[in-house]
Protein backbone atom coordinates (compact mmCIF):
# COMPACT_ATOMS: atom_id res chain seq x y z
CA UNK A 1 9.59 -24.99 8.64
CA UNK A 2 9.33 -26.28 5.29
CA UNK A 3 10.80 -29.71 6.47
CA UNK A 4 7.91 -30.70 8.54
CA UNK A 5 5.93 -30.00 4.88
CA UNK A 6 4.83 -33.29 2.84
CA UNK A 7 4.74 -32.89 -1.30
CA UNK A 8 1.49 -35.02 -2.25
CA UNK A 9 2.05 -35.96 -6.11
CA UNK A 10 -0.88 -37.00 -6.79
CA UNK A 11 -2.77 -33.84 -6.17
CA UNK A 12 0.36 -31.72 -6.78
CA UNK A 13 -0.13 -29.85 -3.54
CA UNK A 14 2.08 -29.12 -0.56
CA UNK A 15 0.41 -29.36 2.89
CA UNK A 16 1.55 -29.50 6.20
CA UNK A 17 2.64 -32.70 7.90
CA UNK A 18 -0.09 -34.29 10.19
CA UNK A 19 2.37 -33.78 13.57
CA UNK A 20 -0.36 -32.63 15.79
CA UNK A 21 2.32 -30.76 18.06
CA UNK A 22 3.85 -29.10 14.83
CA UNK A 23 0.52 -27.95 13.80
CA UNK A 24 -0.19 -25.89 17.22
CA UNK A 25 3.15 -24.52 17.01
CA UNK A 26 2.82 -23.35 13.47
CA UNK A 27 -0.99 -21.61 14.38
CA UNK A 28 0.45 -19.75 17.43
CA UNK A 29 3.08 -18.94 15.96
CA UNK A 30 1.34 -17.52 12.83
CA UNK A 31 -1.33 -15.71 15.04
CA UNK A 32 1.63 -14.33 17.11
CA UNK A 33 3.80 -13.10 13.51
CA UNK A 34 0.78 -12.61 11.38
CA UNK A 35 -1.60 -10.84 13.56
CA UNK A 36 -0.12 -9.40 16.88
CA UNK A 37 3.09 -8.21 16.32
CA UNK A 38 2.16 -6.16 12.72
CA UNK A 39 -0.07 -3.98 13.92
CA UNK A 40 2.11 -3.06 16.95
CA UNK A 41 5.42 -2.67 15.05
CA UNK A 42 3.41 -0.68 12.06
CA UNK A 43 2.00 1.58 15.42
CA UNK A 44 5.25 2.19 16.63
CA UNK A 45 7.36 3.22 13.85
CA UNK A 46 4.62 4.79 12.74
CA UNK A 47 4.42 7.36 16.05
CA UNK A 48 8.27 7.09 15.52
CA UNK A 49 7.91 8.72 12.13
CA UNK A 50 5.40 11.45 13.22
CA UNK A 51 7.89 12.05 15.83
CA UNK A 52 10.79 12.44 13.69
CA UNK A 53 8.88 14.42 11.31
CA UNK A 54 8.00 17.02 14.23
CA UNK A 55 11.20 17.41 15.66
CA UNK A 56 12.64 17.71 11.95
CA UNK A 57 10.01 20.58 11.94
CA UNK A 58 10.91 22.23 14.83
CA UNK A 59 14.46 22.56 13.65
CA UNK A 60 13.40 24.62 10.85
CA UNK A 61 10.85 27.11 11.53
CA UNK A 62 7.50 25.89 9.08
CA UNK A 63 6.18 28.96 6.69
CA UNK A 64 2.84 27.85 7.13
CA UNK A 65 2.00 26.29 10.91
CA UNK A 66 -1.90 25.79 9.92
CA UNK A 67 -0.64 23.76 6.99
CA UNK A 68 2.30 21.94 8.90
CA UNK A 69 -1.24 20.60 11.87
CA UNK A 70 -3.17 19.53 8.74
CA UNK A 71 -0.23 17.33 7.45
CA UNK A 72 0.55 15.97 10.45
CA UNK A 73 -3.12 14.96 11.39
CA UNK A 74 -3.29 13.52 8.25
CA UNK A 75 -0.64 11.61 8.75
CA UNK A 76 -2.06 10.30 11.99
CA UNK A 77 -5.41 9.68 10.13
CA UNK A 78 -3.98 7.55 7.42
CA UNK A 79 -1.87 5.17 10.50
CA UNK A 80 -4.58 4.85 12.15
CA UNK A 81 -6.81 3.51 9.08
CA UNK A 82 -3.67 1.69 8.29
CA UNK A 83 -3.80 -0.38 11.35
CA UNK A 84 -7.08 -0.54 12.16
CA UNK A 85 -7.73 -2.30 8.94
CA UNK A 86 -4.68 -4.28 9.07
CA UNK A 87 -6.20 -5.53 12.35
CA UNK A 88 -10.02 -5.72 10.96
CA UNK A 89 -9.05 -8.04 8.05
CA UNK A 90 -6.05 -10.02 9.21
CA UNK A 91 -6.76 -11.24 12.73
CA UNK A 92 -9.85 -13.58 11.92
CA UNK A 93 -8.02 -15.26 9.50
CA UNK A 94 -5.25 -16.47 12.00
CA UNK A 95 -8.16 -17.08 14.48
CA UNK A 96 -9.69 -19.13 12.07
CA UNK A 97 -6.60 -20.77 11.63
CA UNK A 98 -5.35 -21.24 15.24
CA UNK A 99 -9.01 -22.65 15.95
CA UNK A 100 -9.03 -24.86 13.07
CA UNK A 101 -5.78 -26.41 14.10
CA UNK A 102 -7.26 -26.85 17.86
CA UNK A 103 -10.77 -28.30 16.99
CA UNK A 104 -9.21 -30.84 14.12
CA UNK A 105 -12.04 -31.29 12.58
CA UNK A 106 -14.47 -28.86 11.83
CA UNK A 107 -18.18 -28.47 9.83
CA UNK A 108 -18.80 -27.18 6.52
CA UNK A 109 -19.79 -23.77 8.10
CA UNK A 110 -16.66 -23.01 9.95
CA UNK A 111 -14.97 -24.08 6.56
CA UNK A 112 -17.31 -21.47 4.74
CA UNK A 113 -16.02 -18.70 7.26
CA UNK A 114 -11.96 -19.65 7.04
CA UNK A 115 -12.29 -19.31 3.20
CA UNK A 116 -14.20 -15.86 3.40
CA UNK A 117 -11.52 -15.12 6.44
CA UNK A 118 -9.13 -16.11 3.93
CA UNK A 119 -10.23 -13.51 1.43
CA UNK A 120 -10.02 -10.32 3.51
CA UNK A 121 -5.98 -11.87 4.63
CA UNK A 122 -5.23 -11.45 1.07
CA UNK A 123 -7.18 -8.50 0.37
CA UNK A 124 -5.26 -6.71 3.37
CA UNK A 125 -2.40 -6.39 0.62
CA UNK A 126 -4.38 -4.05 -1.49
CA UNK A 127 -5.77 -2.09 0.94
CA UNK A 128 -2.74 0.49 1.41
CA UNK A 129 -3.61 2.56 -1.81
CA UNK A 130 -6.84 2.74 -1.85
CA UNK A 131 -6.46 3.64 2.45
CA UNK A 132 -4.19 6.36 1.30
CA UNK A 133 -6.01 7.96 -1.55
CA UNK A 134 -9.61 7.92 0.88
CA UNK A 135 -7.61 9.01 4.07
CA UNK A 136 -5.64 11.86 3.11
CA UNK A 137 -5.65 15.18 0.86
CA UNK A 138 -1.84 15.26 0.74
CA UNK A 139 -2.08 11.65 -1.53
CA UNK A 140 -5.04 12.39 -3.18
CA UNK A 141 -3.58 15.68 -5.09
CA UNK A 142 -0.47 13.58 -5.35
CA UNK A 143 -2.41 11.07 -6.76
CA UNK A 144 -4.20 13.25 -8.97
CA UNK A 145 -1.17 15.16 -10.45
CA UNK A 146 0.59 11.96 -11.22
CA UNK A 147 -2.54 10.66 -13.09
CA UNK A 148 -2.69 13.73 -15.40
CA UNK A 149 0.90 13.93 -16.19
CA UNK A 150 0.65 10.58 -17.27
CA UNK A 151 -2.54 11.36 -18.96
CA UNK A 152 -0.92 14.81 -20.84
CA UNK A 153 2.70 12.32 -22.12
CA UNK A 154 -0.09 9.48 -23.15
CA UNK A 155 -2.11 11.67 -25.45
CA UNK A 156 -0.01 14.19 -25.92
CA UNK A 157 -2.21 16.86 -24.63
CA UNK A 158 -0.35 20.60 -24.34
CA UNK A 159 -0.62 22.34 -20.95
CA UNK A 160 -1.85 25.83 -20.82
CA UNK A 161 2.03 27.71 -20.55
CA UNK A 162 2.88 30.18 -22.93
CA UNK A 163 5.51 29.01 -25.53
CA UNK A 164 9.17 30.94 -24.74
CA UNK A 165 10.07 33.57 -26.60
CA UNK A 166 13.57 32.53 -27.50
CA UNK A 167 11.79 28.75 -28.67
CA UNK A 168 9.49 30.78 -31.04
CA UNK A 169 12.20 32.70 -32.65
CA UNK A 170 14.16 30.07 -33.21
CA UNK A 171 11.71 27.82 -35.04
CA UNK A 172 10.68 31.08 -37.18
CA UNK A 173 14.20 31.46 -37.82
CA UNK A 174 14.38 27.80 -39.10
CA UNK A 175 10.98 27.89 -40.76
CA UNK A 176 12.67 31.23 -43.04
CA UNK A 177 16.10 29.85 -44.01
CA UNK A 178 14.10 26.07 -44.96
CA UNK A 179 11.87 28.77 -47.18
CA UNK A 180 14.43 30.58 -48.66
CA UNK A 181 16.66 27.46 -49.57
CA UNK A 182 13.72 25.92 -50.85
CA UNK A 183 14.52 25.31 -54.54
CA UNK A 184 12.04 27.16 -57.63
């Protein structure tokens, strides 16, 4: 595709050639890869998954059914929200675009709305985490256990366990014999 591309040196940008034929194949063919088929492959694999994960289940008998529904669900929650805002922020972008490339020229407030279309496209790339953490209980204590560990090794912070035995011992042990070397 990159062939059909012109290099403009004098406004060091790369844009698309002005082949009018080119230009509807590369819209509908971005609409179709960019907006259709992601949110039906991420749907599918996604039920796939669930699916696995229940016969998976089924093979070994769960301790704790009640717990086992609530994962599942969600699981199911954070898919949906998944594709549902997949579908929210990256369809009118490619709409935008495929009508763009149909009208040829178009008015400063169509321009206005393919920029802000523009925005949400990229900002479906960010999304995931923040879908996860707001969707889900299982991610959020995840979330929240890896942001205190790293909070406890950053500061140095001691946890609440009682010291071993056999650790406290030793370092009296060491503390005695560095005390009784200890020159007058």
């Amino acid at each position: 595709m990159l062939v059909f591309y012109d290099i403009d040196i004098s406004s060091r940008t790369c844009r698309n050639n002005q082949n009018l034929s080119y230009n509807r194949f590369l819209a509908f063919f971005s609409l179709g890869f960019f907006a259709i088929s992601p949110p039906i492959l991420m749907t599918l694999f996604g039920l796939l998954t669930l699916m696995n994960i229940r016969t998976r289940r089924r093979r070994v008998v769960p301790i704790n059914v009640r717990q086992t529904r609530q994962t599942d669900f969600q699981l199911f929650r954070m898919l949906l929200c998944q594709v549902t805002f997949y579908i929210i922020l990256v369809s009118p972008f490619n709409a935008m675009y495929a009508a763009s490339t149909i009208l040829g020229q178009t008015s400063s407030l169509f321009n206005f709305i393919y920029k802000i279309s523009r925005l949400f496209y990229f900002l479906s790339y960010s999304t995931s985490f923040y879908i996860y953490t707001l969707s889900a209980r299982l991610y959020r204590k995840e979330f929240l256990k890896i942001v205190n560990t790293v909070l406890r090794r950053l500061f140095k912070i001691e946890t609440n366990q009682q010291p071993r035995q056999k650790n406290s011992t030793t370092n009296q042990a060491i503390f005695a014999v560095v005390i009784s070397v200890r020159p007058n």
